[in-house]
Protein backbone atom coordinates (compact mmCIF):
# COMPACT_ATOMS: atom_id res chain seq x y z
CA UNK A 1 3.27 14.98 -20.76
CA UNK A 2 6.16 14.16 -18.58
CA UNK A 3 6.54 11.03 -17.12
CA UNK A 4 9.11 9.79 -14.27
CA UNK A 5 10.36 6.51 -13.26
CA UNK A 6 11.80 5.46 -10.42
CA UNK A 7 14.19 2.17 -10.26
CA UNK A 8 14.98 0.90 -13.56
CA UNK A 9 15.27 -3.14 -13.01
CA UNK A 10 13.77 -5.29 -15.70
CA UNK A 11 9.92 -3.57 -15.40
CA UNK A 12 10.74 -0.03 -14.48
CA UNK A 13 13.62 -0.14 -17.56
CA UNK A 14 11.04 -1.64 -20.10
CA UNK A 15 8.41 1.02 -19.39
CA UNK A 16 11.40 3.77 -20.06
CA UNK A 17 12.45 1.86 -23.17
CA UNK A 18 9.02 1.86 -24.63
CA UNK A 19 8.48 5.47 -22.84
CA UNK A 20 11.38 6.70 -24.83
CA UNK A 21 10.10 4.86 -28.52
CA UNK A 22 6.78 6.36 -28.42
CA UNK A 23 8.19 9.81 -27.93
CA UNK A 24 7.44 10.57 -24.49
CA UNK A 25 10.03 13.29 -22.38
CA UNK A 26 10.80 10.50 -19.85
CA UNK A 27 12.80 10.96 -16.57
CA UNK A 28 14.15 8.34 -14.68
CA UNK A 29 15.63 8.06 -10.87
CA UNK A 30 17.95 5.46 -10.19
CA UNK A 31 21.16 4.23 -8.20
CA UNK A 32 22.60 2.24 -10.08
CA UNK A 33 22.32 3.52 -13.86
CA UNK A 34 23.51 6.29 -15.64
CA UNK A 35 23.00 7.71 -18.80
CA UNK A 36 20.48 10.58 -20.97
CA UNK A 37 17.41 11.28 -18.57
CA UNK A 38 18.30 9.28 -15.91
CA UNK A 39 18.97 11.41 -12.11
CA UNK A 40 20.11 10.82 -9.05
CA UNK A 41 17.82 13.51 -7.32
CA UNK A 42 14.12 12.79 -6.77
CA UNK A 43 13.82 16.53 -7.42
CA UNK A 44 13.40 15.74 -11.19
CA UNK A 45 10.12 14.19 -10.76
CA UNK A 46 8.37 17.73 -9.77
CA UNK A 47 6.72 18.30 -12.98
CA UNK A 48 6.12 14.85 -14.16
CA UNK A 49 2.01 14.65 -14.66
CA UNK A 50 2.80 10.46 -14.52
CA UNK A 51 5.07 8.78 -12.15
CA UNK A 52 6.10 4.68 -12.10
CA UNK A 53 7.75 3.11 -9.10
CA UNK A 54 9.26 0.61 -10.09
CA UNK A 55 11.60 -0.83 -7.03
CA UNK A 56 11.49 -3.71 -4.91
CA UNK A 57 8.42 -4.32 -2.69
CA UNK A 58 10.34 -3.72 0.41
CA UNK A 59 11.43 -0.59 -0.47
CA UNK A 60 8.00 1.12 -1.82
CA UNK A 61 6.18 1.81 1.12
CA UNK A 62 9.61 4.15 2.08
CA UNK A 63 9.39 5.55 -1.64
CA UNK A 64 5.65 6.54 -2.03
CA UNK A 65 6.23 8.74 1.18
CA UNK A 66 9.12 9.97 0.17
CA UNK A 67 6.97 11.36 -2.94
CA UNK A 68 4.18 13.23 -0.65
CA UNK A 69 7.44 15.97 0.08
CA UNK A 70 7.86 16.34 -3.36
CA UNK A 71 4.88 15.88 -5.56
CA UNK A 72 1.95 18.74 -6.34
CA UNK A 73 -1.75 16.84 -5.51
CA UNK A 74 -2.25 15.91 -9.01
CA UNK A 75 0.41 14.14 -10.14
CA UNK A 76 -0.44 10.93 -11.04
CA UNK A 77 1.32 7.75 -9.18
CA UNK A 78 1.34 3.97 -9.92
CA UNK A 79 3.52 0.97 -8.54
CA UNK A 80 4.47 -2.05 -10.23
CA UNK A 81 4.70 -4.41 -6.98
CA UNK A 82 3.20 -8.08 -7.72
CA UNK A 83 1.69 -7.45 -4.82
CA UNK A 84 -1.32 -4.60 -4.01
CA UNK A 85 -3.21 -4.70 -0.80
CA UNK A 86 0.01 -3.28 1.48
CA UNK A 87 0.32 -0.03 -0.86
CA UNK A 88 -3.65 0.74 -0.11
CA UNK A 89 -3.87 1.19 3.67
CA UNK A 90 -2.71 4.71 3.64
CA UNK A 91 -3.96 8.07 1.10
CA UNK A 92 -1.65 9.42 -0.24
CA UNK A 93 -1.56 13.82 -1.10
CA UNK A 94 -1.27 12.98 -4.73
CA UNK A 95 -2.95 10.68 -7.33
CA UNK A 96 -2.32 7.15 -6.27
CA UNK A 97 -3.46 4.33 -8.50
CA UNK A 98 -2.29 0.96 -7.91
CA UNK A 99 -1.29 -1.31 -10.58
CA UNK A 100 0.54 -4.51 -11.44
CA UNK A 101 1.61 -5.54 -14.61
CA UNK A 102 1.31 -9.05 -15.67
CA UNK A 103 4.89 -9.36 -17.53
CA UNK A 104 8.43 -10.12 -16.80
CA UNK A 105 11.10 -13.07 -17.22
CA UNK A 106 12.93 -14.99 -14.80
CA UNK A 107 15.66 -12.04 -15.38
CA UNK A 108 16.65 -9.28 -13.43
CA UNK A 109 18.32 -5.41 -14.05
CA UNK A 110 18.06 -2.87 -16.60
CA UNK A 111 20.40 -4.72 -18.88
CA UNK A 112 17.81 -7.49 -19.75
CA UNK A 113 15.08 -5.03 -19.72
CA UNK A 114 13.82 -4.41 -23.67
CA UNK A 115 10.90 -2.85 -25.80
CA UNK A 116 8.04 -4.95 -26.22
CA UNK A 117 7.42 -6.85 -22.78
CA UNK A 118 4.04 -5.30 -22.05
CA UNK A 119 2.48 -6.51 -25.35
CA UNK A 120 -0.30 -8.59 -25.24
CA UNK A 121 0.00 -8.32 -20.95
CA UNK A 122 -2.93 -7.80 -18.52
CA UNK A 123 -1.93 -5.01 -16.45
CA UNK A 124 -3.95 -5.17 -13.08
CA UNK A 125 -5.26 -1.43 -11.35
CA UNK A 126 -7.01 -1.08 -7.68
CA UNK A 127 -8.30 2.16 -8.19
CA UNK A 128 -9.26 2.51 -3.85
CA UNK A 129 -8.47 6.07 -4.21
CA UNK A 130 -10.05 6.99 -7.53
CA UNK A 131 -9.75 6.49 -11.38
CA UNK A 132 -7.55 8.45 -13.86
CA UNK A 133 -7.39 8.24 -17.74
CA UNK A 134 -4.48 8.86 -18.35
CA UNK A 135 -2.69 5.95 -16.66
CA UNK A 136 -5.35 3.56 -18.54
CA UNK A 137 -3.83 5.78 -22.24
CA UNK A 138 -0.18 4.84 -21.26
CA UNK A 139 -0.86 1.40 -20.00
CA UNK A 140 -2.49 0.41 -23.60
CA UNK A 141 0.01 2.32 -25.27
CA UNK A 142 2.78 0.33 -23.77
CA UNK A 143 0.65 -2.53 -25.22
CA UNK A 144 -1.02 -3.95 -22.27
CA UNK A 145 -5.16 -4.47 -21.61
CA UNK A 146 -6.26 -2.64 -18.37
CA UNK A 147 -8.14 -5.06 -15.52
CA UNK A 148 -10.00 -3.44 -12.76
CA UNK A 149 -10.44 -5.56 -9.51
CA UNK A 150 -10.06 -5.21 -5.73
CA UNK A 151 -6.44 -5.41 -3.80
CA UNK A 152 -7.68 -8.52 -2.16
CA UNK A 153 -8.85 -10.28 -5.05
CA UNK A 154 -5.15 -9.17 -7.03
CA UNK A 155 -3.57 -10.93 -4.08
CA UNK A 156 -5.77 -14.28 -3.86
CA UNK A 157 -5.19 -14.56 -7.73
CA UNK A 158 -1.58 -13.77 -8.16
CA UNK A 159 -0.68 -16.46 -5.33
CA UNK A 160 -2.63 -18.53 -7.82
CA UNK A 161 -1.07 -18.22 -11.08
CA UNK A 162 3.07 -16.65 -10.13
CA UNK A 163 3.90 -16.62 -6.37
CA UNK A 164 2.66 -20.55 -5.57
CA UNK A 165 3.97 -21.52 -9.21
CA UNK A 166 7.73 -20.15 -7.91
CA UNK A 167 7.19 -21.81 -4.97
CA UNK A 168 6.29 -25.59 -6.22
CA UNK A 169 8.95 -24.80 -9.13
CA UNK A 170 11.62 -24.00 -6.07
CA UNK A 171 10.49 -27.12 -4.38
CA UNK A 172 10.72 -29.71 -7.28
CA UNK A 173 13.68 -28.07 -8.43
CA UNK A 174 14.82 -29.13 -4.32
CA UNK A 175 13.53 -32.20 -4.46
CA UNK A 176 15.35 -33.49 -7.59
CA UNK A 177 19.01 -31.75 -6.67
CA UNK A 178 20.45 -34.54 -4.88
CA UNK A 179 19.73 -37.32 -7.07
CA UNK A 180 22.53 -37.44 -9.93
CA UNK A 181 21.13 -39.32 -12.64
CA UNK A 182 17.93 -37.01 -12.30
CA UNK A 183 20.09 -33.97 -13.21
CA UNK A 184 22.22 -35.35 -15.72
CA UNK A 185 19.34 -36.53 -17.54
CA UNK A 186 16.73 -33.68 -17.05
CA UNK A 187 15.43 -32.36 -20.29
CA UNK A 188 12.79 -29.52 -21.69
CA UNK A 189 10.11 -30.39 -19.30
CA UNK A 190 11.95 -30.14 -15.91
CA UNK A 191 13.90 -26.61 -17.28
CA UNK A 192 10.21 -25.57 -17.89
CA UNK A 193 8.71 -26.69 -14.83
CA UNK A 194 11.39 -25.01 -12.97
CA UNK A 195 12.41 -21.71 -15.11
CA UNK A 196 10.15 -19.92 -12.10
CA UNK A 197 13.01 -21.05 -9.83
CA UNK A 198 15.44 -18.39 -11.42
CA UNK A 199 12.99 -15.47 -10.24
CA UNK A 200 14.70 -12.71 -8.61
CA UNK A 201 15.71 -13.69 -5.05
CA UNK A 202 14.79 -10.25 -3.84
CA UNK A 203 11.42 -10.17 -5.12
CA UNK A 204 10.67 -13.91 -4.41
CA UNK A 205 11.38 -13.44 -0.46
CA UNK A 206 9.06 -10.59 -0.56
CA UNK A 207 5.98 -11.95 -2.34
CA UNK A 208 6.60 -15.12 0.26
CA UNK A 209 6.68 -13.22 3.44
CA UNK A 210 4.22 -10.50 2.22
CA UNK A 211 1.62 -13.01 0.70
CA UNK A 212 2.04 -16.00 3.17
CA UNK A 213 -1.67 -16.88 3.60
CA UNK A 214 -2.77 -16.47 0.17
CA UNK A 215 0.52 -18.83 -1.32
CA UNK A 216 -0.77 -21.72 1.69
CA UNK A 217 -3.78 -21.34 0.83
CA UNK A 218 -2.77 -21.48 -2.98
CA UNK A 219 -0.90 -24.72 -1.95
CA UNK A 220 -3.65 -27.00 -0.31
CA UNK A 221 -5.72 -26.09 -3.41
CA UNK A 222 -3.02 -27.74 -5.44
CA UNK A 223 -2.71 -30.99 -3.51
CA UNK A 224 -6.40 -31.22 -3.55
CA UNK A 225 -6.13 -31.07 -7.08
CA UNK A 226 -3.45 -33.59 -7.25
CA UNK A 227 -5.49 -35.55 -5.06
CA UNK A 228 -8.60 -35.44 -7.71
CA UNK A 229 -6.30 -35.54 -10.85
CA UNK A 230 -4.96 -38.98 -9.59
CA UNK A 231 -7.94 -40.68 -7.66
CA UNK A 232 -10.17 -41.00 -10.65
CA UNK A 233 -11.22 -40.48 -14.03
CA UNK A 234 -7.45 -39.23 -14.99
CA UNK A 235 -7.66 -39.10 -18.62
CA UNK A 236 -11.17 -37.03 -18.99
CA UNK A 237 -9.53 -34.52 -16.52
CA UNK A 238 -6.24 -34.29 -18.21
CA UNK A 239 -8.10 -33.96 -21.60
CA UNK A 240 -10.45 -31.13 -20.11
CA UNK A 241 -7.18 -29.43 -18.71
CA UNK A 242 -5.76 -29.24 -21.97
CA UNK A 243 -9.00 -28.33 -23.49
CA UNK A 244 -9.16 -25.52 -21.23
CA UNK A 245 -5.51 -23.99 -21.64
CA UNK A 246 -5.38 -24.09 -25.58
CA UNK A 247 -8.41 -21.88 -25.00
CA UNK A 248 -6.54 -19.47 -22.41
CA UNK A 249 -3.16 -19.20 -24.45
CA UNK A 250 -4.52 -19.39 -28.06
């Protein structure tokens, strides 16, 4: 089977990398790289059975119409945005399943894209418009576990665990910056708690204007938790906490 690719940032490069290494004819579309497989004209995606778009939230509404001049109805179509319910208001002419993988870095581009970033990943479908094997095949071959759920539910979650995580790492990273001593003696923990302050810019302004509610809502569930953490009964809670994310990240 052919499969096609559009944008080839940090996701959309690692699924052609690890495309390419299992053997797969791959075609890719893209703007700003060059090289074997990879076209300028969306033309080349005509007989792919599997296509991935892989570009920036803002742009994939404009990109999955686009595709309804140029693919036949069963071709296959999944986006990578981190966000799901704004791709399912509309049906499309061809196969459109979509998905979110639950992998990336704080990087950005093809050049710090690599083989290997989807393993051990949850990679999240909304299958509103129907089911298809043959994304679920690719998605565990790239090395990733398949999880069903609703666009709503994707959304309430991933303000949860990566779009209010950016946003409270942005904000202590804010608060700290104008006190001097705080930055010249910052250490492992603070680069930690604020590596999700390095997220692309692009993507970051998108998942906050496009997910608004859900990261507010995300937020006053935090300060309630503060609230509980450090009114009583600290240490049990902290020791449950930890309890509780050995278990998750074993």
């Amino acid at each position: 089977m052919k499969i096609g690719i559009i944008g080839l940032g940090l996701i959309g490069g690692s699924i052609f990398k690890d495309l390419k290494k299992l053997g797969y004819d791959v075609v890719a579309v893209s703007n700003s790289q060059n090289g074997e497989g990879i076209y300028k004209d969306y033309d080349v995606l005509k007989t792919c059975g599997l296509v991935f778009v892989c570009s920036a939230m803002n742009k994939t509404l404009e990109i999955l119409d686009k595709l309804e001049e140029i693919l036949p109805p069963d071709t296959v179509v999944t986006d990578v945005c981190s966000l799901k319910r704004f791709v399912c208001t509309k049906k499309r002419p061809y196969k459109f399943i979509p998905s979110h993988p639950m992998a990336g870095t704080e990087h950005k581009g093809f050049e710090n894209s690599f083989e290997g970033l989807f393993n051990g990943a949850k990679w999240v479908i909304t299958p509103v418009f129907g089911k298809d094997e043959t994304l679920i095949e690719i998605i565990t071959q790239l090395g990733a576990t398949p999880v069903i759920t609703t666009p709503d539910k994707h959304d309430e979650a991933a303000a949860l665990i990566s779009h209010m995580p950016m946003v409270i790492a942005q904000a202590i990273f804010k608060t700290a910056q104008d006190n001097n001593l705080a930055l010249e003696i910052a250490a492992s923990g603070f680069r930690d708690m604020t590596r999700l302050a390095m997220s692309n810019t692009e993507m970051a302004d998108d998942m906050v204007q496009m997910n608004s509610d859900n990261i507010q809502t995300a937020i006053l569930k935090l300060y309630k938790s503060i609230g509980d953490l450090t009114n009583s009964n600290y240490l049990d809670q902290i020791n449950e906490i930890k309890l509780n994310r050995q278990s998750m990240f074993k």
